[in-house]
C-alpha atoms as a PDB file:
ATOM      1  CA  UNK A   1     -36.591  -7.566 -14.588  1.00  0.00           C
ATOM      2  CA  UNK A   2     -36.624  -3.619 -15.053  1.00  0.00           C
ATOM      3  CA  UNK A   3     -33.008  -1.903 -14.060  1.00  0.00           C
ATOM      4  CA  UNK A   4     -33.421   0.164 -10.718  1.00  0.00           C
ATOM      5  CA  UNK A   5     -32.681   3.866 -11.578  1.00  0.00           C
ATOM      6  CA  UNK A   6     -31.595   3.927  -7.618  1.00  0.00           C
ATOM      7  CA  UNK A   7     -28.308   4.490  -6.384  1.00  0.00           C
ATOM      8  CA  UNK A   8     -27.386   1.687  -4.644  1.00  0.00           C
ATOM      9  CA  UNK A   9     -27.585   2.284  -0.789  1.00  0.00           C
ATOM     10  CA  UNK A  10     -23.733   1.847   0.744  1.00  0.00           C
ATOM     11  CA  UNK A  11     -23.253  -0.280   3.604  1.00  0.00           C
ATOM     12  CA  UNK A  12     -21.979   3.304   5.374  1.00  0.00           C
ATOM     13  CA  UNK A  13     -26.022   4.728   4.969  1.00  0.00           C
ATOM     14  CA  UNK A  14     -27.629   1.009   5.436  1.00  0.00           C
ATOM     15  CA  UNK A  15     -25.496   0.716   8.821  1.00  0.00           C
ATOM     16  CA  UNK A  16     -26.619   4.314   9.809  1.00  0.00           C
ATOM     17  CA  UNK A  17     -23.805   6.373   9.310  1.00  0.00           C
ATOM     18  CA  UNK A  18     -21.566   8.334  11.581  1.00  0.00           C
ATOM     19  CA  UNK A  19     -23.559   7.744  14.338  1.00  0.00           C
ATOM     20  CA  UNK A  20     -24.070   4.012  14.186  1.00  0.00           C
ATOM     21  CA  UNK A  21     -19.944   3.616  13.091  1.00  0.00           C
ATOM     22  CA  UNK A  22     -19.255   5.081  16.233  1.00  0.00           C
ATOM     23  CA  UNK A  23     -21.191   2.975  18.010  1.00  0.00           C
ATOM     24  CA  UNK A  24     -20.315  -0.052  16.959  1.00  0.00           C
ATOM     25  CA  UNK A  25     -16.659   1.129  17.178  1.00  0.00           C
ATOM     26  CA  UNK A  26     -17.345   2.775  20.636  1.00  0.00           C
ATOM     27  CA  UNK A  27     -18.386  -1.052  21.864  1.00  0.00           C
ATOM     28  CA  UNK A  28     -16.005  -3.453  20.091  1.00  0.00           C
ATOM     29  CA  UNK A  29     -13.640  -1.606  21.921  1.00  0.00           C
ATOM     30  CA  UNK A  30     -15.293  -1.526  25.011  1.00  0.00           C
ATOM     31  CA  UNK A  31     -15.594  -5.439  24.506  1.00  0.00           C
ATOM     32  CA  UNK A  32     -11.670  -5.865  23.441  1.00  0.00           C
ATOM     33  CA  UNK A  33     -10.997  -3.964  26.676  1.00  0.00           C
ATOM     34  CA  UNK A  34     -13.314  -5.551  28.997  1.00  0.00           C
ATOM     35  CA  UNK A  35     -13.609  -9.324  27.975  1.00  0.00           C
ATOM     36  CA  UNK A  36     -10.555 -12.149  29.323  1.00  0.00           C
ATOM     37  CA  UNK A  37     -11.413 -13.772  26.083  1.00  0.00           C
ATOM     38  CA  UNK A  38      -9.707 -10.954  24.429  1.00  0.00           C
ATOM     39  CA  UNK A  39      -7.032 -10.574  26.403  1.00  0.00           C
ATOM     40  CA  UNK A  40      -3.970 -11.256  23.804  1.00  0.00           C
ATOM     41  CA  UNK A  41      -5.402  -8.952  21.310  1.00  0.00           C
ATOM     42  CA  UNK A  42      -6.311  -6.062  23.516  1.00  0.00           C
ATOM     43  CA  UNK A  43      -2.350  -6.503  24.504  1.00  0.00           C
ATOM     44  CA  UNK A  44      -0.849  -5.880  21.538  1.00  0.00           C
ATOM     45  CA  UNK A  45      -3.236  -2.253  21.491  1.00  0.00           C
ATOM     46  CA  UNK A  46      -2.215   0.560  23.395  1.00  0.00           C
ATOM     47  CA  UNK A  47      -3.213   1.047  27.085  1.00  0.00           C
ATOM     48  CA  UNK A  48      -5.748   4.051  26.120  1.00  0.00           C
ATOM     49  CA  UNK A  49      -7.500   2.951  23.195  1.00  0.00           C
ATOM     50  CA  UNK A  50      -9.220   6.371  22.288  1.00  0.00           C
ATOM     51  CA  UNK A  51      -6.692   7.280  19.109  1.00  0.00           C
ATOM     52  CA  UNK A  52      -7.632   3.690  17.898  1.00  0.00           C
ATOM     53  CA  UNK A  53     -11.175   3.971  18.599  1.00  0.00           C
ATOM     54  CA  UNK A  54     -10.647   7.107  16.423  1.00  0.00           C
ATOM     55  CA  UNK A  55      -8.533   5.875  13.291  1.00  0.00           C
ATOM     56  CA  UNK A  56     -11.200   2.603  13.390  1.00  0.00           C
ATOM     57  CA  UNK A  57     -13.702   5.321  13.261  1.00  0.00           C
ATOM     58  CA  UNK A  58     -11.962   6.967  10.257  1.00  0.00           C
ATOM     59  CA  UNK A  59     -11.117   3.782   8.632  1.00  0.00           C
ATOM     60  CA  UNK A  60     -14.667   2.249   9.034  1.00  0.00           C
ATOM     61  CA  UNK A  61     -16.518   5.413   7.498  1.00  0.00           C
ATOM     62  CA  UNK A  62     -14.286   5.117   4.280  1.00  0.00           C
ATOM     63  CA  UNK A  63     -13.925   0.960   4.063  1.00  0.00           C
ATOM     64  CA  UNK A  64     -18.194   1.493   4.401  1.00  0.00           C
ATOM     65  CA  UNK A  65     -18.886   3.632   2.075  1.00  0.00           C
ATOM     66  CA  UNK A  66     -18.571   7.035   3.394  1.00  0.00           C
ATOM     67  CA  UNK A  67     -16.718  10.058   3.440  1.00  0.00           C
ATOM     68  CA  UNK A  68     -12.939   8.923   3.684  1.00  0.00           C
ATOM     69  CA  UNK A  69     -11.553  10.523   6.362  1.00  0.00           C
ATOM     70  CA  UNK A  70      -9.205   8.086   7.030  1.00  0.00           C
ATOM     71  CA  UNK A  71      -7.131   8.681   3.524  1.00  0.00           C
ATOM     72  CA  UNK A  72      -7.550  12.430   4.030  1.00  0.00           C
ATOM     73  CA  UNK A  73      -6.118  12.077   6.876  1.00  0.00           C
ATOM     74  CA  UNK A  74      -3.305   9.620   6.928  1.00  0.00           C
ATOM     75  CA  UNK A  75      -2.982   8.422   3.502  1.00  0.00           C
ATOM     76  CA  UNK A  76      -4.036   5.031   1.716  1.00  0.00           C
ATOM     77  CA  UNK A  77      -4.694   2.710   4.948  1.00  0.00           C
ATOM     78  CA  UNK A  78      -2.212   0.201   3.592  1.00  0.00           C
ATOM     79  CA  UNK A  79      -3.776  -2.279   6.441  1.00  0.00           C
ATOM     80  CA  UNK A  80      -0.883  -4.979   6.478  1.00  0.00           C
ATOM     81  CA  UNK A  81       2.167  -2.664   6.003  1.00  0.00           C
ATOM     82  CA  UNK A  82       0.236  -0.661   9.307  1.00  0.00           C
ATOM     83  CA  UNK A  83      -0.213  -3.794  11.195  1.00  0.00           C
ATOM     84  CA  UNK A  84       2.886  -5.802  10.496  1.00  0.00           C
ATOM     85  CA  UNK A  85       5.194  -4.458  13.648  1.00  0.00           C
ATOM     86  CA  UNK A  86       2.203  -6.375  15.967  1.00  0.00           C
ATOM     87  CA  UNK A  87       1.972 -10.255  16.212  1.00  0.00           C
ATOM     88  CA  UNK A  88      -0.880 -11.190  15.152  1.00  0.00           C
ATOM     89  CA  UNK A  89      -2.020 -14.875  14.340  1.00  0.00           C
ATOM     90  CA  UNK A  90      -5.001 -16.697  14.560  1.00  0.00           C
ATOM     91  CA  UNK A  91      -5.746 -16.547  18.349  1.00  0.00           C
ATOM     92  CA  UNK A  92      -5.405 -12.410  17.972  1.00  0.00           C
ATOM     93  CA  UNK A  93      -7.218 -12.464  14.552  1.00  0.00           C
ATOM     94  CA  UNK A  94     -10.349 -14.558  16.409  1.00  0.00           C
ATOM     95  CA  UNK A  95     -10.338 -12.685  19.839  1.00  0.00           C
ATOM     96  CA  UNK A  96     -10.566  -9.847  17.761  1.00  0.00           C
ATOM     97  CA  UNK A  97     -13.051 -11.260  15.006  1.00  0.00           C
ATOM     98  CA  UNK A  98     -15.177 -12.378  18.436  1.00  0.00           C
ATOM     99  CA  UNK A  99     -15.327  -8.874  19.754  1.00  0.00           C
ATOM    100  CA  UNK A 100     -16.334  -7.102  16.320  1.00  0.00           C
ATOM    101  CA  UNK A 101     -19.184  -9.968  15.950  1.00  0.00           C
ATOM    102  CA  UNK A 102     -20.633  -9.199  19.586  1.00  0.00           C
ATOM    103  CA  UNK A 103     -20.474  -5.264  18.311  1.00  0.00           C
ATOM    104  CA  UNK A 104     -22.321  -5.852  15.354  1.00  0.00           C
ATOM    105  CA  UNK A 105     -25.119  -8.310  16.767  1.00  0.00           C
ATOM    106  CA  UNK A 106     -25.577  -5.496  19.832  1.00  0.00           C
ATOM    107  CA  UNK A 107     -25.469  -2.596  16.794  1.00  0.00           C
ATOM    108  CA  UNK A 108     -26.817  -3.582  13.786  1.00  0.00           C
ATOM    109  CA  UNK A 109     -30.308  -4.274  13.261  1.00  0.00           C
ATOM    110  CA  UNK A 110     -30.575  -5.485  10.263  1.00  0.00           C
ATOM    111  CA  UNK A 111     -29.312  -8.747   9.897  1.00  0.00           C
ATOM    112  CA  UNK A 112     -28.047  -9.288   5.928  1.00  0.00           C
ATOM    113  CA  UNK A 113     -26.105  -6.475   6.786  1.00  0.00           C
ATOM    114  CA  UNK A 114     -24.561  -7.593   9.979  1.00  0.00           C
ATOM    115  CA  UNK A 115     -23.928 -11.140   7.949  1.00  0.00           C
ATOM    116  CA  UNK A 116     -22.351  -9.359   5.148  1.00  0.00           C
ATOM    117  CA  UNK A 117     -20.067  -6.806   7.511  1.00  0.00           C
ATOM    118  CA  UNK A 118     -19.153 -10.194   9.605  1.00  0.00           C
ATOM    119  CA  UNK A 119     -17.826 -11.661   6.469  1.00  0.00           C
ATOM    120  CA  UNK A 120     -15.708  -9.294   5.353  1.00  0.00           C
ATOM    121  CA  UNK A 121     -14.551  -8.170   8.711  1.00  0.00           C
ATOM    122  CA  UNK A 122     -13.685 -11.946   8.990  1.00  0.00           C
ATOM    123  CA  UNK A 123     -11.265 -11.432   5.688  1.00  0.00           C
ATOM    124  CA  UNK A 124      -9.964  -8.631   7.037  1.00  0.00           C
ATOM    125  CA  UNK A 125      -8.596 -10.257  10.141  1.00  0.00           C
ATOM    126  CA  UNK A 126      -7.515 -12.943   7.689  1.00  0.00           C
ATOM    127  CA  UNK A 127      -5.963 -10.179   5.979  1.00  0.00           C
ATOM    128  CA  UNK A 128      -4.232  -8.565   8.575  1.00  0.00           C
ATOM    129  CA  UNK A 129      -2.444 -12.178  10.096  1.00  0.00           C
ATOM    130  CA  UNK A 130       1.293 -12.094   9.597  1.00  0.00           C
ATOM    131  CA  UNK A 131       1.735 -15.147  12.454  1.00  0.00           C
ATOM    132  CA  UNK A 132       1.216 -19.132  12.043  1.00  0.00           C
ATOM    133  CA  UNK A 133      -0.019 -21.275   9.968  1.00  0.00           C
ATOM    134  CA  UNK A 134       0.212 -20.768   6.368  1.00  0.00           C
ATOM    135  CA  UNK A 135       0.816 -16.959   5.123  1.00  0.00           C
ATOM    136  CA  UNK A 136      -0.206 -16.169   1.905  1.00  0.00           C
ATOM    137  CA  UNK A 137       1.621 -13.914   0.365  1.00  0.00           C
ATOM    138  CA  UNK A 138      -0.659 -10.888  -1.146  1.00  0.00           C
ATOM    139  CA  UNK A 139      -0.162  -9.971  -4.382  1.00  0.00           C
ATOM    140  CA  UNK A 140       0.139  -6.511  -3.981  1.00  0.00           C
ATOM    141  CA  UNK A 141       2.654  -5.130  -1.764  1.00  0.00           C
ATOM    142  CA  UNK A 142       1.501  -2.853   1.513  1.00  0.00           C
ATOM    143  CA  UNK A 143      -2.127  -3.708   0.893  1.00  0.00           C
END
């Protein structure tokens, strides 16, 4: 097998870039806000959900790939340390995992990608639990 002299393609230019982030941010949010099903995760978000729509934005174009807005403008995301004052557990983690799965079959075309994004969005929200069950402690502190 010859070696590619390619750059490899990031998720952030497969997906589409800015424009298709924002989409798919634009509509999981949308989803969280609209759907019962999501009810006890939408709660625990503010009532106007356009600064969240807007650090997602940030956070996605970075965690994808591209330019990292989000750590020029706030700093390393340190995810858990950001998330920890909000309960969330497993019913918040999969109401939330269920709207960002709905925004990625309505947004991304191409389905490896959507499979791969799903699966580490679905670690993420694993990530980000700090209720019930069993907790495992991370190994590095504010990640």
């Amino acid at each position: 097998m010859q070696a590619s002299n390619q750059p490899a393609i990031s998720p952030y230019q497969r997906i589409g870039g800015d424009a298709a982030i924002r989409q798919l941010v634009d509509l999981f949010y949308e989803l969280m806000d609209e759907l019962p099903e999501a009810y006890t995760a939408r709660k625990i978000h503010p009532d106007d959900l356009t600064g969240s729509g807007n650090k997602f934005f940030d956070f996605l174009s970075g965690w994808l790939g591209g330019p990292q807005r989000f750590v020029e403008k706030y700093g390393h995301p340190i995810l858990r340390r950001r998330h920890f004052p909000y309960a969330i557990g497993p019913e918040e983690r999969d109401q939330w995992l269920m709207c960002m799965k709905l925004a990625l079959e309505e947004t991304v075309a191409d389905i490896p990608l959507r499979n791969d994004l799903y699966g580490k969005f679905v670690a993420l929200g694993e990530h980000m639990r700090n209720r019930g069950g069993d907790i495992q402690a991370c190994g590095h502190a504010g990640s």
